[in-house]
C-alpha atoms as a PDB file:
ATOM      1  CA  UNK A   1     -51.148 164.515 107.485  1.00  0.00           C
ATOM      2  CA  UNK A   2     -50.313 161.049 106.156  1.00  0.00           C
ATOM      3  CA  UNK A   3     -50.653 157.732 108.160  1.00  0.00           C
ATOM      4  CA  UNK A   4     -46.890 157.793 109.292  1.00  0.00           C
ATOM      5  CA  UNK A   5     -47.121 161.011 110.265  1.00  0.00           C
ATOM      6  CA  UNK A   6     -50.408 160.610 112.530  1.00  0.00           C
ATOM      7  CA  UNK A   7     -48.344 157.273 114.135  1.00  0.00           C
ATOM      8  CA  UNK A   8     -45.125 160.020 114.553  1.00  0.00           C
ATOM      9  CA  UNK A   9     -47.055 162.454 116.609  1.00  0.00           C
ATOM     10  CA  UNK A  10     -49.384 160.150 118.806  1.00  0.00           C
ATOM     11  CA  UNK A  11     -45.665 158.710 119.891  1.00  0.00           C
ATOM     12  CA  UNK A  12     -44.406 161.785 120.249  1.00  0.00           C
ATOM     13  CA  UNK A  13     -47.225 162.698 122.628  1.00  0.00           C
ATOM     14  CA  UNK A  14     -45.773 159.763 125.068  1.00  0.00           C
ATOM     15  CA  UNK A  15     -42.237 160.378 124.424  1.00  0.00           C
ATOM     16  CA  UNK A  16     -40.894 157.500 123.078  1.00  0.00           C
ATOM     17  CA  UNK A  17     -42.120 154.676 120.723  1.00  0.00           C
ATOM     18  CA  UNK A  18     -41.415 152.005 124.078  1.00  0.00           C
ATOM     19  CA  UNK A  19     -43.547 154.257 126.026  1.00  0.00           C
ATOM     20  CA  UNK A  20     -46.198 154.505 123.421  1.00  0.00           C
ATOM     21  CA  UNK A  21     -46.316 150.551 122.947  1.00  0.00           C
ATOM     22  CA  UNK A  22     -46.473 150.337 126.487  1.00  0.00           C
ATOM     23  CA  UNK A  23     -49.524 152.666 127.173  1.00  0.00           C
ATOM     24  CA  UNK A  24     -51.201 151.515 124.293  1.00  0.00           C
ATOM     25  CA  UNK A  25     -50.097 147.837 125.039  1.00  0.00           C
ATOM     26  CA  UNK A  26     -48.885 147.214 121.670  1.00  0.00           C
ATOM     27  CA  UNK A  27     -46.073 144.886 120.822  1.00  0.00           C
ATOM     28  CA  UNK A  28     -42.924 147.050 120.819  1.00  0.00           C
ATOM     29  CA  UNK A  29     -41.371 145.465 117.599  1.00  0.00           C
ATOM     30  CA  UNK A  30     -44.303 146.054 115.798  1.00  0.00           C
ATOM     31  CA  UNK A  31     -44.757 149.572 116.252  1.00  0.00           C
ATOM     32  CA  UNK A  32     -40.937 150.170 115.908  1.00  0.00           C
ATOM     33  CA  UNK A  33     -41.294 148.139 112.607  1.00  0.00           C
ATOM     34  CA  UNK A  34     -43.993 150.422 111.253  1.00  0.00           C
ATOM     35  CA  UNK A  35     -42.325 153.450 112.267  1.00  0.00           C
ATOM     36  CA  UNK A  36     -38.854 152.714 110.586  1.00  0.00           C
ATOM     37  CA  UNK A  37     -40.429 151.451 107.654  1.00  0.00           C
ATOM     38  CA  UNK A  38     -39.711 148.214 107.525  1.00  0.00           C
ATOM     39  CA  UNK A  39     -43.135 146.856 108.365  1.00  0.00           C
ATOM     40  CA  UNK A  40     -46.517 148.115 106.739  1.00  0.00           C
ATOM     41  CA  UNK A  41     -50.675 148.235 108.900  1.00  0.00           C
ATOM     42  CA  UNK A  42     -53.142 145.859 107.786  1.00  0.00           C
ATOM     43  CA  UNK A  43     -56.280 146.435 107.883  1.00  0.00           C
ATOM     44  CA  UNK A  44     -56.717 144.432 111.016  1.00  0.00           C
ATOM     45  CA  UNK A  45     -54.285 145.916 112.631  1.00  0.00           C
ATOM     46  CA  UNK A  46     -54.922 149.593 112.046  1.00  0.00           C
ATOM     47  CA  UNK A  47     -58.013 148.635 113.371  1.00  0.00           C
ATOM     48  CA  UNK A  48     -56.772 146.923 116.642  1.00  0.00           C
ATOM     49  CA  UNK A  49     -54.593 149.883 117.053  1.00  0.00           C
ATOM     50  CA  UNK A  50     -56.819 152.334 116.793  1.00  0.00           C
ATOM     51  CA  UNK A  51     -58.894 150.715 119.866  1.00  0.00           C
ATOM     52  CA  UNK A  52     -55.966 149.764 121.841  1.00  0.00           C
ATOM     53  CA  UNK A  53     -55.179 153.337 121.612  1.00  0.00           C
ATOM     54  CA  UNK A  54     -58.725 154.746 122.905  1.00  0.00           C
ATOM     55  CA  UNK A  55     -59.358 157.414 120.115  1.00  0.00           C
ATOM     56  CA  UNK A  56     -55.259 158.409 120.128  1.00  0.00           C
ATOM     57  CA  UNK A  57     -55.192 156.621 116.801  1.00  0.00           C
ATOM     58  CA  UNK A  58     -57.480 156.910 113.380  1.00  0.00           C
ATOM     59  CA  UNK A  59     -57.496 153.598 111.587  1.00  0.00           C
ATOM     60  CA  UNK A  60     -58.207 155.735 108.116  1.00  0.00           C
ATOM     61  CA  UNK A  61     -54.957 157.066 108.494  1.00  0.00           C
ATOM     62  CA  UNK A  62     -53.116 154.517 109.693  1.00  0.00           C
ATOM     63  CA  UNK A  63     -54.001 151.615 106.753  1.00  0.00           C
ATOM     64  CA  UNK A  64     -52.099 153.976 104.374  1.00  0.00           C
ATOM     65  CA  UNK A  65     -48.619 152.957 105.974  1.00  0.00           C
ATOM     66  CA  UNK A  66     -46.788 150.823 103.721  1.00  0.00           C
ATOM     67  CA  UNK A  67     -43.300 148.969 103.741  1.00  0.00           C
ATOM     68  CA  UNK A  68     -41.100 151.723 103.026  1.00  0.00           C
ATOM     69  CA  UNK A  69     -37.633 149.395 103.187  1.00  0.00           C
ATOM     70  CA  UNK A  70     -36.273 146.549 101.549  1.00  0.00           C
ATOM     71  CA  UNK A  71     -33.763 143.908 103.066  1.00  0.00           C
ATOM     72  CA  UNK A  72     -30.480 144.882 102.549  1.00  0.00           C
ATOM     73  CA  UNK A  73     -28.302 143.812 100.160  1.00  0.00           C
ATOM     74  CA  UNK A  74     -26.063 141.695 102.104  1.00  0.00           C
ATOM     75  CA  UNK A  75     -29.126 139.696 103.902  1.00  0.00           C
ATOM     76  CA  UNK A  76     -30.438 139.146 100.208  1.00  0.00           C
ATOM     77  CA  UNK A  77     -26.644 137.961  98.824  1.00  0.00           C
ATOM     78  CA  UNK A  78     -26.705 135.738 102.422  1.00  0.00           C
ATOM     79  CA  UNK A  79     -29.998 133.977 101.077  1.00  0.00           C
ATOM     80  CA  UNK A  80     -29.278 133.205  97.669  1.00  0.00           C
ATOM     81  CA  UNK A  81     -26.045 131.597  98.397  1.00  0.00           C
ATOM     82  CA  UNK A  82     -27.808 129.389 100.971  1.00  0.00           C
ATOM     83  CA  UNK A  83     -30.418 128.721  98.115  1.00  0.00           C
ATOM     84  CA  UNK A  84     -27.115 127.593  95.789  1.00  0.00           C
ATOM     85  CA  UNK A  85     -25.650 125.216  97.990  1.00  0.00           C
ATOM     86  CA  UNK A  86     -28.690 123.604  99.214  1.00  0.00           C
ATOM     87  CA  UNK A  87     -29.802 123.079  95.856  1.00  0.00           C
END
């Protein structure tokens, strides 16, 4: 079982990521970041997890999740052409 994974099924335990974040006290964004891929776990973090959690969550695992998404496309195109016109 990868980090992700681990994350997937202590949510699933609660039901939902919102109820997750909520028992655990977590930021909601965060966690939903993390588990969509859009948002990686420090070091720190895993490790403030993994307490909030009491034991639900193991920090080993959980530094392995990376960024698994990029911006899209059309937010990139948005900021370059800001770039070219302020420039």
């Amino acid at each position: 079982m990868d980090g992700r994974q681990h994350l997937e099924a202590a949510i699933a335990r609660h039901g939902t990521t919102a109820d997750a974040a909520r028992a655990w006290g977590l930021p909601y964004q965060s966690l939903r970041g993390v588990v969509s891929g859009w948002r990686g776990v420090s070091r720190s973090q895993a490790a403030k997890w993994a307490a909030a959690a009491n034991g639900e969550l193991d920090p080993s695992l959980l530094v392995w999740i990376r960024k698994t998404r990029n911006a899209a496309p059309a937010q990139q195109g948005e900021a370059a052409v800001v770039l070219k016109k302020a420039g």
